[in-house]
C-alpha atoms as a PDB file:
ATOM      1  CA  UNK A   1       7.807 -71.185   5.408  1.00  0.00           C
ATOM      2  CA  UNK A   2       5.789 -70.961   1.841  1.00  0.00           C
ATOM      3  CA  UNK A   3       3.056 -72.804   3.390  1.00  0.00           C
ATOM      4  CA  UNK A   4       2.501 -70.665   6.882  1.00  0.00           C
ATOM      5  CA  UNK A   5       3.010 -67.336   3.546  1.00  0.00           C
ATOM      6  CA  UNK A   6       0.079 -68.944   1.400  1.00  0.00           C
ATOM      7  CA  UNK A   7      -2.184 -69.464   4.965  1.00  0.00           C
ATOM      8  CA  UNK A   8      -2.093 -65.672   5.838  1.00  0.00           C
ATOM      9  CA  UNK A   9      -2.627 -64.536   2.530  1.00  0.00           C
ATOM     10  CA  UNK A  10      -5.471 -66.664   2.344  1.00  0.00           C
ATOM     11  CA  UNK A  11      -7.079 -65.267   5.969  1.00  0.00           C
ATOM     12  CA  UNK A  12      -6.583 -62.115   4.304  1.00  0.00           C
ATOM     13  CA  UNK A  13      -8.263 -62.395   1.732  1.00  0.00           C
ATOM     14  CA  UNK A  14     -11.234 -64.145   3.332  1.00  0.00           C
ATOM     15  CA  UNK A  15     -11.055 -61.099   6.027  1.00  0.00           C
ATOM     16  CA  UNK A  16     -11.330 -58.768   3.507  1.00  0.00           C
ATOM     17  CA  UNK A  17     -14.449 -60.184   2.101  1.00  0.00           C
ATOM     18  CA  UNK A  18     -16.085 -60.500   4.993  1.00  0.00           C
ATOM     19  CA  UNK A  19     -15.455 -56.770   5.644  1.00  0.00           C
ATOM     20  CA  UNK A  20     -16.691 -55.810   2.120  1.00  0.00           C
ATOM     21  CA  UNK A  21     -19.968 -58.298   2.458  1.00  0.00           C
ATOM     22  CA  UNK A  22     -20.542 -56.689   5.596  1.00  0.00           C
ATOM     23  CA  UNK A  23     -20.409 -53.052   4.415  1.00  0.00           C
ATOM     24  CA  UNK A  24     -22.339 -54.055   1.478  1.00  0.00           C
ATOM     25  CA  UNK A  25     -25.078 -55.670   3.904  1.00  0.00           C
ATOM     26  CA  UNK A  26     -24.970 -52.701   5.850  1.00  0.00           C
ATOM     27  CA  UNK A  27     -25.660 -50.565   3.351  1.00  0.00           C
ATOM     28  CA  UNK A  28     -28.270 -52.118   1.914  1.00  0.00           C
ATOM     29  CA  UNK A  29     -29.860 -51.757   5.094  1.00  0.00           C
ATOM     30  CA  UNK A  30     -30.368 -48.867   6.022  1.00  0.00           C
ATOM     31  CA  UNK A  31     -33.145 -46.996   5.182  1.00  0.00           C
ATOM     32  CA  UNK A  32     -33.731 -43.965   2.885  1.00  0.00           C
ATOM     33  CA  UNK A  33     -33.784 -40.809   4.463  1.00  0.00           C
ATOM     34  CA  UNK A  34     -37.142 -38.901   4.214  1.00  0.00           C
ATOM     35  CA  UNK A  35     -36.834 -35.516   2.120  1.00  0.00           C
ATOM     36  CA  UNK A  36     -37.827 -32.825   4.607  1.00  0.00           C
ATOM     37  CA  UNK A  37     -39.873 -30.461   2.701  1.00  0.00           C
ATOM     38  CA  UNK A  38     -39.150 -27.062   2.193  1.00  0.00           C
ATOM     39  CA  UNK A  39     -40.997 -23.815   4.104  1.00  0.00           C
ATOM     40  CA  UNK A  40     -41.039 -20.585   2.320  1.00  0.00           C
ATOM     41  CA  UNK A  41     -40.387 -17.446   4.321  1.00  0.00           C
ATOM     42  CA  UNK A  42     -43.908 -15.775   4.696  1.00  0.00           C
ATOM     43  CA  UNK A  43     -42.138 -12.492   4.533  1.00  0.00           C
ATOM     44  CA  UNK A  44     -38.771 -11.527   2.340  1.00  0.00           C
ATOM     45  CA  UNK A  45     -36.249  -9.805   4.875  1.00  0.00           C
ATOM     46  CA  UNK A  46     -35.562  -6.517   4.921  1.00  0.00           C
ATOM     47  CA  UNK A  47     -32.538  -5.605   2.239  1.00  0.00           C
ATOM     48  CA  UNK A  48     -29.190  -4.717   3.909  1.00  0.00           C
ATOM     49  CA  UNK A  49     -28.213  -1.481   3.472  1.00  0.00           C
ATOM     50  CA  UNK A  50     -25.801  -0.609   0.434  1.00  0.00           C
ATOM     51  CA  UNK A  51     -22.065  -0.526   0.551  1.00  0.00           C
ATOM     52  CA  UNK A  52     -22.486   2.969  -1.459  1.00  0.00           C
ATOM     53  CA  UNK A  53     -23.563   5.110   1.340  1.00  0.00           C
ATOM     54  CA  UNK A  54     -22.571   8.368  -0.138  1.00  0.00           C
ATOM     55  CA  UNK A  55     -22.859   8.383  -3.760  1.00  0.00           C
ATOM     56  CA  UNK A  56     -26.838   8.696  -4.605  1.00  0.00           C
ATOM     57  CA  UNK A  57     -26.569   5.467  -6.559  1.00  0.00           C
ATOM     58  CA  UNK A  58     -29.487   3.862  -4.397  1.00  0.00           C
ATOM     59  CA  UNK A  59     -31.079   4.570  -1.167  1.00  0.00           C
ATOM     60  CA  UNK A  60     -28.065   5.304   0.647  1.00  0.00           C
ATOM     61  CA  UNK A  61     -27.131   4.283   4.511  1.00  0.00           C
ATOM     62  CA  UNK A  62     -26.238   7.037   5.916  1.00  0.00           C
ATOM     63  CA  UNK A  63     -22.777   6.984   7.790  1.00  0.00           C
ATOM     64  CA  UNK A  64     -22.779   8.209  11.479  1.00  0.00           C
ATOM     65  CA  UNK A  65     -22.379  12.375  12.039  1.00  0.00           C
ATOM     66  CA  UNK A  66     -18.079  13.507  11.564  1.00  0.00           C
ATOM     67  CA  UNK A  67     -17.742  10.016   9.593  1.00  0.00           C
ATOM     68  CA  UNK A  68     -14.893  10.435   7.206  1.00  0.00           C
ATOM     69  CA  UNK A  69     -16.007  10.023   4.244  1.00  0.00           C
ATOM     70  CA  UNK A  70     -12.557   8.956   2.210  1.00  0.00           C
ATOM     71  CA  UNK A  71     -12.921   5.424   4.671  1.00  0.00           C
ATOM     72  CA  UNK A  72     -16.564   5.054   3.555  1.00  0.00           C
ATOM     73  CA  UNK A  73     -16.491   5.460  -0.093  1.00  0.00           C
ATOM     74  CA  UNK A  74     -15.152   7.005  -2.874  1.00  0.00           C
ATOM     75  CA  UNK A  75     -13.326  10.363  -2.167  1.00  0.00           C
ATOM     76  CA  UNK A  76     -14.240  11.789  -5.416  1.00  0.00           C
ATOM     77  CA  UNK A  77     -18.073  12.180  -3.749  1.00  0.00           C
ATOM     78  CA  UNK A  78     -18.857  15.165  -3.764  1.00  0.00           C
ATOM     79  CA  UNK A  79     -21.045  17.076  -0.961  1.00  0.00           C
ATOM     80  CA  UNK A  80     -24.869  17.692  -1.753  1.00  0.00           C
ATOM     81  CA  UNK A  81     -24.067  21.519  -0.651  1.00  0.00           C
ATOM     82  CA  UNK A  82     -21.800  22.012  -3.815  1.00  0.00           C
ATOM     83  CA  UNK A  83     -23.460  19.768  -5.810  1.00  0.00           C
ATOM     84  CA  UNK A  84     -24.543  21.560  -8.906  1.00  0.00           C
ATOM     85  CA  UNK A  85     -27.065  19.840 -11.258  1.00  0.00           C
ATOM     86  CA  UNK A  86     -27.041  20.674 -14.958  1.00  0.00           C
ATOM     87  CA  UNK A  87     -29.339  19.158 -18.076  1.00  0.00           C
ATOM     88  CA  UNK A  88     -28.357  20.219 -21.779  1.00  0.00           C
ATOM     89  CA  UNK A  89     -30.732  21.438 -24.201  1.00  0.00           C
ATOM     90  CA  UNK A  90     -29.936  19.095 -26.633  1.00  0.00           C
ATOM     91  CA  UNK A  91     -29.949  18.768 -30.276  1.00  0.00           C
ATOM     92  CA  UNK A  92     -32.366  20.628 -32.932  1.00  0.00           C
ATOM     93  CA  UNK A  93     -32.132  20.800 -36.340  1.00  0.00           C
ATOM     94  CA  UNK A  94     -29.995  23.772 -36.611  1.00  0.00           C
ATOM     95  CA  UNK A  95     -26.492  24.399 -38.487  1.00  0.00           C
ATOM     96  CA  UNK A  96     -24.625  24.693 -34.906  1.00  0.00           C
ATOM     97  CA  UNK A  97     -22.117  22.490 -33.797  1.00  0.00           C
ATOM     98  CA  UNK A  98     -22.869  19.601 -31.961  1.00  0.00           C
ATOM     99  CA  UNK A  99     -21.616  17.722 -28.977  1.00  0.00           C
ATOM    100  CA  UNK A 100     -22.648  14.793 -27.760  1.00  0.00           C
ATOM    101  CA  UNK A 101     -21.794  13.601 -23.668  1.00  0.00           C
ATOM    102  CA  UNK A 102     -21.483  10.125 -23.447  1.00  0.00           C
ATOM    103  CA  UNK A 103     -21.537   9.562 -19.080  1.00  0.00           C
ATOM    104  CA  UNK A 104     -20.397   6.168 -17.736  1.00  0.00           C
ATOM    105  CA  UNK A 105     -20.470   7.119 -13.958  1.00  0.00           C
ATOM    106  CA  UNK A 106     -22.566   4.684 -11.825  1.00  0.00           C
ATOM    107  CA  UNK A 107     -22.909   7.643  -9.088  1.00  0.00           C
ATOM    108  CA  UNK A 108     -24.560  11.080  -9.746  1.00  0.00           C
ATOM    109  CA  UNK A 109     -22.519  13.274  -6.957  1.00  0.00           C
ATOM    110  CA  UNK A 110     -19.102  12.974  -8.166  1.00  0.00           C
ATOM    111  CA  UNK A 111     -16.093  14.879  -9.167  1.00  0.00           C
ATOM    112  CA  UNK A 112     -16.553  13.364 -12.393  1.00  0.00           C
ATOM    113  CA  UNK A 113     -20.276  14.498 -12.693  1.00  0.00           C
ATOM    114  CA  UNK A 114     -18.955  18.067 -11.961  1.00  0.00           C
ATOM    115  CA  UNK A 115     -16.541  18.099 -14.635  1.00  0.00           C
ATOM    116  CA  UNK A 116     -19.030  16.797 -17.278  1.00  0.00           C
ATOM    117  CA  UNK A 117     -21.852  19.238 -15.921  1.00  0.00           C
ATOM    118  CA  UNK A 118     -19.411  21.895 -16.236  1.00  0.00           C
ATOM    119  CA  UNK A 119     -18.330  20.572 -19.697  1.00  0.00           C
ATOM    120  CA  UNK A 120     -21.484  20.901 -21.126  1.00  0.00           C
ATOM    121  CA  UNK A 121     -22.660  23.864 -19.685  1.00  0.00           C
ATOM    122  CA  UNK A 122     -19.644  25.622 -20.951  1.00  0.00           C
ATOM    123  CA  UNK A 123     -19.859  24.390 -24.788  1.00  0.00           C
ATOM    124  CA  UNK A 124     -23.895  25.470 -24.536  1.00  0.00           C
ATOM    125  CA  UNK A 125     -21.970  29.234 -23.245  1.00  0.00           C
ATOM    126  CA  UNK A 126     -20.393  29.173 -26.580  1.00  0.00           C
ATOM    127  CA  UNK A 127     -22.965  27.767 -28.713  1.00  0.00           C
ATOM    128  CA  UNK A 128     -22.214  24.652 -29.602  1.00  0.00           C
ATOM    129  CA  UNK A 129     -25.201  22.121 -29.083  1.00  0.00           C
ATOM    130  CA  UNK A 130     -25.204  19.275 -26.134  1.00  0.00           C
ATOM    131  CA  UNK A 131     -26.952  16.043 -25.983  1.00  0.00           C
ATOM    132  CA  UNK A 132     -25.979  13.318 -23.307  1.00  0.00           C
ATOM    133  CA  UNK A 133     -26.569   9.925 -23.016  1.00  0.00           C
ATOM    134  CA  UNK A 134     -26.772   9.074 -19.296  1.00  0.00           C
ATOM    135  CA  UNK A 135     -25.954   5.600 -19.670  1.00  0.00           C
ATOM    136  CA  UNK A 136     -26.476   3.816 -15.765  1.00  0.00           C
ATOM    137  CA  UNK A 137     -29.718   6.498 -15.493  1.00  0.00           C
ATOM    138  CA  UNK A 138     -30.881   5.094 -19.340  1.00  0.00           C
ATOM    139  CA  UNK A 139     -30.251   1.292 -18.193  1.00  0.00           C
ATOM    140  CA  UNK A 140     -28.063   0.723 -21.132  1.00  0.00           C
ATOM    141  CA  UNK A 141     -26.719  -3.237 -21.576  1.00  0.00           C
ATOM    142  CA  UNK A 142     -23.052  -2.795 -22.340  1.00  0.00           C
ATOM    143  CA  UNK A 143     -22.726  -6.472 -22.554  1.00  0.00           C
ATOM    144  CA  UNK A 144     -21.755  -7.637 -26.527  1.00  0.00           C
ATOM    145  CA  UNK A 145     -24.607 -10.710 -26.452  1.00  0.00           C
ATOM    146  CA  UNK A 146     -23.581 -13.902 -28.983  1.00  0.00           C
ATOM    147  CA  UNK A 147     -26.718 -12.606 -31.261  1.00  0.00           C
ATOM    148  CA  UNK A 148     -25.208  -9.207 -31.382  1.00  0.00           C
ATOM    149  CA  UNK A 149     -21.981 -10.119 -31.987  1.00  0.00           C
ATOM    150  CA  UNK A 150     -21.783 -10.489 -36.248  1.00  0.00           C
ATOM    151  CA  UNK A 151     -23.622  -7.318 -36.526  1.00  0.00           C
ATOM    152  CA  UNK A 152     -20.792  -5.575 -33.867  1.00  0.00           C
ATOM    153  CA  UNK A 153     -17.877  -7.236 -35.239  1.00  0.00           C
ATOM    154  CA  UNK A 154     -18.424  -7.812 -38.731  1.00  0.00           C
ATOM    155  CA  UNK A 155     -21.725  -5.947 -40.294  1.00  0.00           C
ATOM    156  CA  UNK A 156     -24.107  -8.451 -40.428  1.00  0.00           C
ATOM    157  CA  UNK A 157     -27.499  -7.611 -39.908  1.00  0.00           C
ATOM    158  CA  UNK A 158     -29.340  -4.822 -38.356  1.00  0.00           C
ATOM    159  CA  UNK A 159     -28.598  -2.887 -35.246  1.00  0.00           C
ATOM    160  CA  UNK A 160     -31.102  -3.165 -32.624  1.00  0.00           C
ATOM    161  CA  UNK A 161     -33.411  -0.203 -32.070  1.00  0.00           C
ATOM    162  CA  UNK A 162     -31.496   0.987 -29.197  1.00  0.00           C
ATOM    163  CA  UNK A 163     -28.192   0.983 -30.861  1.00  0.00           C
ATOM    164  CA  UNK A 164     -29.898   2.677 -34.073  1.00  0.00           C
ATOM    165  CA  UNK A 165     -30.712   5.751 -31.311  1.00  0.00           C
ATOM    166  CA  UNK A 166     -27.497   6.032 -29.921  1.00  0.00           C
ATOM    167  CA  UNK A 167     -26.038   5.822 -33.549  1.00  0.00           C
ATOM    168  CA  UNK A 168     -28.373   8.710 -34.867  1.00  0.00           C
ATOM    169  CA  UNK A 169     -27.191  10.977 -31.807  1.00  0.00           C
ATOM    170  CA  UNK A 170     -23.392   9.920 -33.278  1.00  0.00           C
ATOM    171  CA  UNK A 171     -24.201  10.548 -36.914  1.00  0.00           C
ATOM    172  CA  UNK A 172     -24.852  13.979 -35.719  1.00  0.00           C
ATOM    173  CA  UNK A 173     -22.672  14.820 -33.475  1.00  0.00           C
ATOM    174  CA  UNK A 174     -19.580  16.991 -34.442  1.00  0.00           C
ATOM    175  CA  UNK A 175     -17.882  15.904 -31.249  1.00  0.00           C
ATOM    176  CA  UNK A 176     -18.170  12.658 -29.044  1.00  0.00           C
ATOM    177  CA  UNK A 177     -16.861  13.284 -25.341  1.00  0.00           C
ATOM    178  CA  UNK A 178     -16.733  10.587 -23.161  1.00  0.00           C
ATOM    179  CA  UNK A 179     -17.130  10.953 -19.331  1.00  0.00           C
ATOM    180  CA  UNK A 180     -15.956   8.173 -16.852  1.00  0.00           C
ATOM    181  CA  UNK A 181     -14.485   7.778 -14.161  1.00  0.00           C
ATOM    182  CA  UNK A 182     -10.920   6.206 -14.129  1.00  0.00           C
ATOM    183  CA  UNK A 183     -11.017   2.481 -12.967  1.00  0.00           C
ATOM    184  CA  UNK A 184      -8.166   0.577 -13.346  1.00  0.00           C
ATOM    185  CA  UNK A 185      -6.676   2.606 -16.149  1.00  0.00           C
ATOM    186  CA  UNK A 186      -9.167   1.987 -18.409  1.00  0.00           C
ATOM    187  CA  UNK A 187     -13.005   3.246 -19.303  1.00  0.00           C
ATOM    188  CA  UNK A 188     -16.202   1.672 -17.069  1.00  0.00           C
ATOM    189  CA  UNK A 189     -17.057  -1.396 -18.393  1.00  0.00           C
ATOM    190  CA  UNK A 190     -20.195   0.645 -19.481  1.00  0.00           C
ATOM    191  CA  UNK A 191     -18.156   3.476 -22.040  1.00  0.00           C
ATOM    192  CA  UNK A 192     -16.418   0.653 -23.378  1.00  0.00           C
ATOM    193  CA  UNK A 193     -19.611  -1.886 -23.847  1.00  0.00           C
ATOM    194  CA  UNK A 194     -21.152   1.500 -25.244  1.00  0.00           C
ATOM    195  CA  UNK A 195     -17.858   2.025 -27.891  1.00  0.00           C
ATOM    196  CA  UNK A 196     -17.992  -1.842 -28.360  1.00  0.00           C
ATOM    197  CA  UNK A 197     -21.693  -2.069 -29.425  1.00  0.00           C
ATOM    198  CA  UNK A 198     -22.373   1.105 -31.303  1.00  0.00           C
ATOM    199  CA  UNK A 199     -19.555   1.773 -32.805  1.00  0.00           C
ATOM    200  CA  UNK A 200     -19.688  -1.024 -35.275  1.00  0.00           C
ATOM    201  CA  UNK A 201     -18.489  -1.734 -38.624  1.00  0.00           C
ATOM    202  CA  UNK A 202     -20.051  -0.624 -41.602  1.00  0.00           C
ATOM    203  CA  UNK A 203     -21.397   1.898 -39.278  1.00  0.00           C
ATOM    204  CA  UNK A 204     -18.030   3.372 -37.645  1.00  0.00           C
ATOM    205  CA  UNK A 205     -15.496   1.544 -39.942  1.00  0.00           C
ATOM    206  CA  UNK A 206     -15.104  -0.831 -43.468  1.00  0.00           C
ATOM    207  CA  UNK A 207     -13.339  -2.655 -44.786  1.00  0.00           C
ATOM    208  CA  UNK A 208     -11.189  -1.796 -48.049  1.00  0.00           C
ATOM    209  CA  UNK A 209     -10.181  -4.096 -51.632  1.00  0.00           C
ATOM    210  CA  UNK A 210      -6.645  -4.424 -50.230  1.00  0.00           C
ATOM    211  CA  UNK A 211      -8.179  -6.105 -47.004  1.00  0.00           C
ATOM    212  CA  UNK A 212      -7.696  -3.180 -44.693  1.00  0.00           C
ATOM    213  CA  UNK A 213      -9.716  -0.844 -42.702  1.00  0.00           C
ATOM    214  CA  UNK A 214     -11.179   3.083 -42.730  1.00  0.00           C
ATOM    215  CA  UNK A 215     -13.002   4.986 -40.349  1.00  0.00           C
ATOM    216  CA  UNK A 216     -16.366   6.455 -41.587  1.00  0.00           C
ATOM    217  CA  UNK A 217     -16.739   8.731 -39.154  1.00  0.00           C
ATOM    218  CA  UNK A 218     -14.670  11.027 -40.402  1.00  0.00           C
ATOM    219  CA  UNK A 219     -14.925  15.479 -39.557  1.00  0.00           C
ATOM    220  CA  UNK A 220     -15.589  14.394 -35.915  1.00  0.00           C
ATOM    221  CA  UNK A 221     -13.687  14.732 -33.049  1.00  0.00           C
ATOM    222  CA  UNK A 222     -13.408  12.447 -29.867  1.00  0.00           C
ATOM    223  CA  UNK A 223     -12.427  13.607 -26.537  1.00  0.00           C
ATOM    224  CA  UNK A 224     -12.767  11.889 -22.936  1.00  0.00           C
ATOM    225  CA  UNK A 225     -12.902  13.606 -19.793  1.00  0.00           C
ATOM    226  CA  UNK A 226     -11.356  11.174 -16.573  1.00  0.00           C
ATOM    227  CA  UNK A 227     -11.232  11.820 -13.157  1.00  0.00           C
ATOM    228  CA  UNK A 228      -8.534   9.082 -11.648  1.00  0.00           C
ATOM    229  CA  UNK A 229      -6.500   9.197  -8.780  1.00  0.00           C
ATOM    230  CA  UNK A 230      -2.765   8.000  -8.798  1.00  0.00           C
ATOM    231  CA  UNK A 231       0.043  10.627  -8.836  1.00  0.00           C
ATOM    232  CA  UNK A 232      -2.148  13.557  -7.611  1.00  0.00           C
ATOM    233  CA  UNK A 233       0.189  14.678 -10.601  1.00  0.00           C
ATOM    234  CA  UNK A 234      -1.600  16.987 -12.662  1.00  0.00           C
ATOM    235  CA  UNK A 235      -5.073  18.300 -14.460  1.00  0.00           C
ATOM    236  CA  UNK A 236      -5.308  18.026 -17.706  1.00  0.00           C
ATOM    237  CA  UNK A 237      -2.542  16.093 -20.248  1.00  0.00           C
ATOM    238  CA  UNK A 238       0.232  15.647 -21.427  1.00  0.00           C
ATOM    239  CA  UNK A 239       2.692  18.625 -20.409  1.00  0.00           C
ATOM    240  CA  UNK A 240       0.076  19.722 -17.352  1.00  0.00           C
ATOM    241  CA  UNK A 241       1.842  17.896 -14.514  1.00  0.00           C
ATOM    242  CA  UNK A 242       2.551  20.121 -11.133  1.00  0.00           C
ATOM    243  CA  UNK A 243       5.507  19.086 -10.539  1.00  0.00           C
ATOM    244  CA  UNK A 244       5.348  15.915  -8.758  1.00  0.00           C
ATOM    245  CA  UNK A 245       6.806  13.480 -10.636  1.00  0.00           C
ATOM    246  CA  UNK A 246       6.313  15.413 -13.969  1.00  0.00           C
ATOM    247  CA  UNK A 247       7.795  12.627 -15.938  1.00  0.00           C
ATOM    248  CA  UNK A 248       5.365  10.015 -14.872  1.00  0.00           C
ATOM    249  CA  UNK A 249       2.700  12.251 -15.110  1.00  0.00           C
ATOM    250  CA  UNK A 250       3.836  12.444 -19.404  1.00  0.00           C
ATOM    251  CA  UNK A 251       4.161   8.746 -19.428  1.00  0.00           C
ATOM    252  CA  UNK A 252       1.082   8.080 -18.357  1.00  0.00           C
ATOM    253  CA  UNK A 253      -0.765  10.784 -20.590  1.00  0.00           C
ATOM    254  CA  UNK A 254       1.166   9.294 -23.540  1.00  0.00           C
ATOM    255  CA  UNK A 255       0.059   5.710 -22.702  1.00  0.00           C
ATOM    256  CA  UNK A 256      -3.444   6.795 -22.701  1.00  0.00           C
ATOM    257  CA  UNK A 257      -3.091   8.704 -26.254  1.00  0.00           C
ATOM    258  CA  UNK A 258      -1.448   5.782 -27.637  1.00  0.00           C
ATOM    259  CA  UNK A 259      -4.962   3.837 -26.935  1.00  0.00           C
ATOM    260  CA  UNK A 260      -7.011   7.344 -28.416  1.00  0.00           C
ATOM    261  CA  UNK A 261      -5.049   7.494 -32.090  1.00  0.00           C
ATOM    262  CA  UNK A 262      -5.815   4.138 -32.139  1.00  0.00           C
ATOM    263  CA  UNK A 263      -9.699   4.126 -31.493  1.00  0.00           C
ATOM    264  CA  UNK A 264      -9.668   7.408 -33.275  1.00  0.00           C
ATOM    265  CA  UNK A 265      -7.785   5.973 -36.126  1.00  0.00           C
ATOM    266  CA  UNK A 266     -10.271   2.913 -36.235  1.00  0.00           C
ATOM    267  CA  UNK A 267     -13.157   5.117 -36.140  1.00  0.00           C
ATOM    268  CA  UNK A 268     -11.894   7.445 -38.821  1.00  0.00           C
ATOM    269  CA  UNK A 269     -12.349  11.269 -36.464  1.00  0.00           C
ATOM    270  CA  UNK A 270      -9.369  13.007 -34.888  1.00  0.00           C
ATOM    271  CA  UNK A 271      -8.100  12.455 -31.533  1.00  0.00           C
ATOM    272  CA  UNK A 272      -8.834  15.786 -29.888  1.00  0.00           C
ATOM    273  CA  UNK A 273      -7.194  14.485 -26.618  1.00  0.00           C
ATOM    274  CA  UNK A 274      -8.143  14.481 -22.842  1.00  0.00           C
ATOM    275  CA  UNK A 275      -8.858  16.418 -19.250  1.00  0.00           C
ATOM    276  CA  UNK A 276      -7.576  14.352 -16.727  1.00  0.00           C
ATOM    277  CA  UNK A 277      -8.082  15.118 -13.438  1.00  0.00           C
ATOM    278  CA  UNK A 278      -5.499  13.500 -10.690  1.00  0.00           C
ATOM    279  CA  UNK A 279      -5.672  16.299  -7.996  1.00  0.00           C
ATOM    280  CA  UNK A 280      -9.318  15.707  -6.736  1.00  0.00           C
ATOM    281  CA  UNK A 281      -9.896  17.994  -3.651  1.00  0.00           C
ATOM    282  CA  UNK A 282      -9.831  16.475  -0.290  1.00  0.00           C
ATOM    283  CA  UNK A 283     -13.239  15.293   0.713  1.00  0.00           C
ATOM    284  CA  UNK A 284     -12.352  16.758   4.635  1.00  0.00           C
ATOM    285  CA  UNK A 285     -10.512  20.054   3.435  1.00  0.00           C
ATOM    286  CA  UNK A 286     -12.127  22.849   5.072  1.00  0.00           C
ATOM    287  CA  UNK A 287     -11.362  25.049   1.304  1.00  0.00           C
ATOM    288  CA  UNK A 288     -13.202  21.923  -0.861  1.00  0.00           C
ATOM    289  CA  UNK A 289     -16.095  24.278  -2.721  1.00  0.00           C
ATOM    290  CA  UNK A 290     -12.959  26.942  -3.343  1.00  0.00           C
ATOM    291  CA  UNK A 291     -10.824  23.831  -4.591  1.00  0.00           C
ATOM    292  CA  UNK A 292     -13.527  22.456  -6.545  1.00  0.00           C
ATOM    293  CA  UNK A 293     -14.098  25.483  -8.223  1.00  0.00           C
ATOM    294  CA  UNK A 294     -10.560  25.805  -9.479  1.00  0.00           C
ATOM    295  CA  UNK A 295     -10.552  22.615 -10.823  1.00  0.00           C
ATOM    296  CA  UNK A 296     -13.612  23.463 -12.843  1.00  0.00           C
ATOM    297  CA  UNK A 297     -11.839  26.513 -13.728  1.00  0.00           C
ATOM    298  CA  UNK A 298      -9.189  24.536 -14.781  1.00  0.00           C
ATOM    299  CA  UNK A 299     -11.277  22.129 -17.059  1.00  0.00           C
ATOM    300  CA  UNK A 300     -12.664  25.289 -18.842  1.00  0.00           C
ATOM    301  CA  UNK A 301      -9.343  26.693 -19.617  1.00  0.00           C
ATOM    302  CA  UNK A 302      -8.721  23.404 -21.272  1.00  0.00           C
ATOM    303  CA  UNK A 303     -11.822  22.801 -23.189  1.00  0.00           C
ATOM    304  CA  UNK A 304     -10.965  26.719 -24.336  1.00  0.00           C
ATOM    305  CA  UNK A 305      -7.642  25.635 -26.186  1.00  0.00           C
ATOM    306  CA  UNK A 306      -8.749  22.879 -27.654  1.00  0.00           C
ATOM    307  CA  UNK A 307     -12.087  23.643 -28.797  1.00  0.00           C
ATOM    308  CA  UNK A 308     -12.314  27.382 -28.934  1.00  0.00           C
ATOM    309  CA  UNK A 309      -9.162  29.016 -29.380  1.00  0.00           C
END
């Protein structure tokens, strides 16, 4: 029995080197294949068009005639028709106040264009200055490089030139409003690169003997102007809701002013609060440039209280 054990284990073992001799043979054998070389197109194709094709981004597609437009894009687009355009004055060297627009929208006919457009044109009404920083139409890099990091974070260095500019408009500005849309309850990545980079320290904050921290920004004020959709539960903040879901509508302003006192705080200005905008007129509603103009009605009632009252 232990010999006829031993005799199969040995075939095996000479069948299995046969097998790997033979792969090893075969393999050897056969040839290298030839690298086919590679053609370049004599002509780039033609781009496809953009998934944007209402917002004036880029060169839009344009979707067929009686398309709705809330299952093509955003529904906060608003219609060329009613689409109002508005450019500040900017700053001069005068003893007015100042307010400078900071615009993270990626689109130009918006709801939240319409609201910062109105914005501004009603603080120029009352005299106060306006300068905005368009920040997708001035091609600004919100991305915090490695090499721009120290300076950011912890003062070292020199601010680039660009930063420097947007840090001059800051240093005189009496009030910094920011304009974004609402994505994912929190500011475009482009506001936030654009509070992350120029808002630095030893520029917006320092550091103190007992280790902590103070603003130096202070006698400014900081404001943000959102147009979100989620409740379709108010315009404006805390206390504004409509009645749907009022409750929510506070915890959700409060959340949001928890994250302000904070930057504010850090930056050393007051939190003057926010406009937010959750009841954005219905892109097919046969009333839209009536409805739009009550919400900008709205937005100036509030900018009235807190700025001008």
């Amino acid at each position: 029995m232990i010999k006829k054990y031993l005799a199969l284990v040995l075939a095996g073992a000479l069948l299995a080197g046969a097998l790997s001799a033979c792969g090893q043979k075969a393999a050897e054998s056969t040839p290298t294949p030839t690298p086919v070389p590679t053609v370049e197109p004599t002509q780039a194709p033609e781009p496809s068009p953009t998934a944007d094709t209402l917002s004036g981004a880029t060169t839009p597609a344009v979707p067929a005639p009686g398309a709705d437009v809330e299952t093509v894009t955003s529904a906060s687009v608003v219609p060329d028709e009613v689409m109002e355009d508005y450019t500040p004055k900017g700053f001069t060297d005068g003893e007015a106040k100042k307010a400078l627009f900071v615009v993270a929208d990626p689109r130009y006919a918006t709801v939240t264009r319409v609201l910062g457009n109105t914005a501004m044109s009603h603080f120029e009404e009352k005299g106060v200055e306006v300068e905005v920083r368009d920040l997708y139409a001035m091609g600004f890099d919100p991305v915090l490089s490695a090499e721009e990091f120290y300076y950011a974070k912890d003062g070292a260095g020199e601010p680039t030139e660009a930063i420097k500019t947007e840090q001059e408009y800051v240093t005189k500005a009496d009030y910094i409003i920011f304009v974004y849309p609402n994505w994912h309850d929190t500011p475009t990545a482009m506001a936030k690169g654009y509070m992350e980079k120029v808002f630095a320290k030893k520029f917006a904050y320092q550091d103190l003997p007992d280790g902590s921290l103070a603003g130096m920004l202070t006698g400014k004020g900081m404001y943000t102007i959102m147009n979100c959709g989620y409740l379709g539960g108010g315009r404006g903040w805390i206390g504004d809701g409509v009645g749907i879901e009022d409750e929510k509508w506070d915890r959700y302003m409060k959340a949001f002013q928890v994250f302000d006192d904070d930057t504010a705080a850090f930056w050393g200005v007051d939190n003057l609060g926010r406009f937010v905008n959750d009841r954005t007129p219905s892109n097919s509603s046969e009333q839209y440039a009536q409805e739009l103009e009550t919400l900008k009605e709205t937005l100036v009632e509030h900018l009235d209280r807190v700025f001008f009252s």
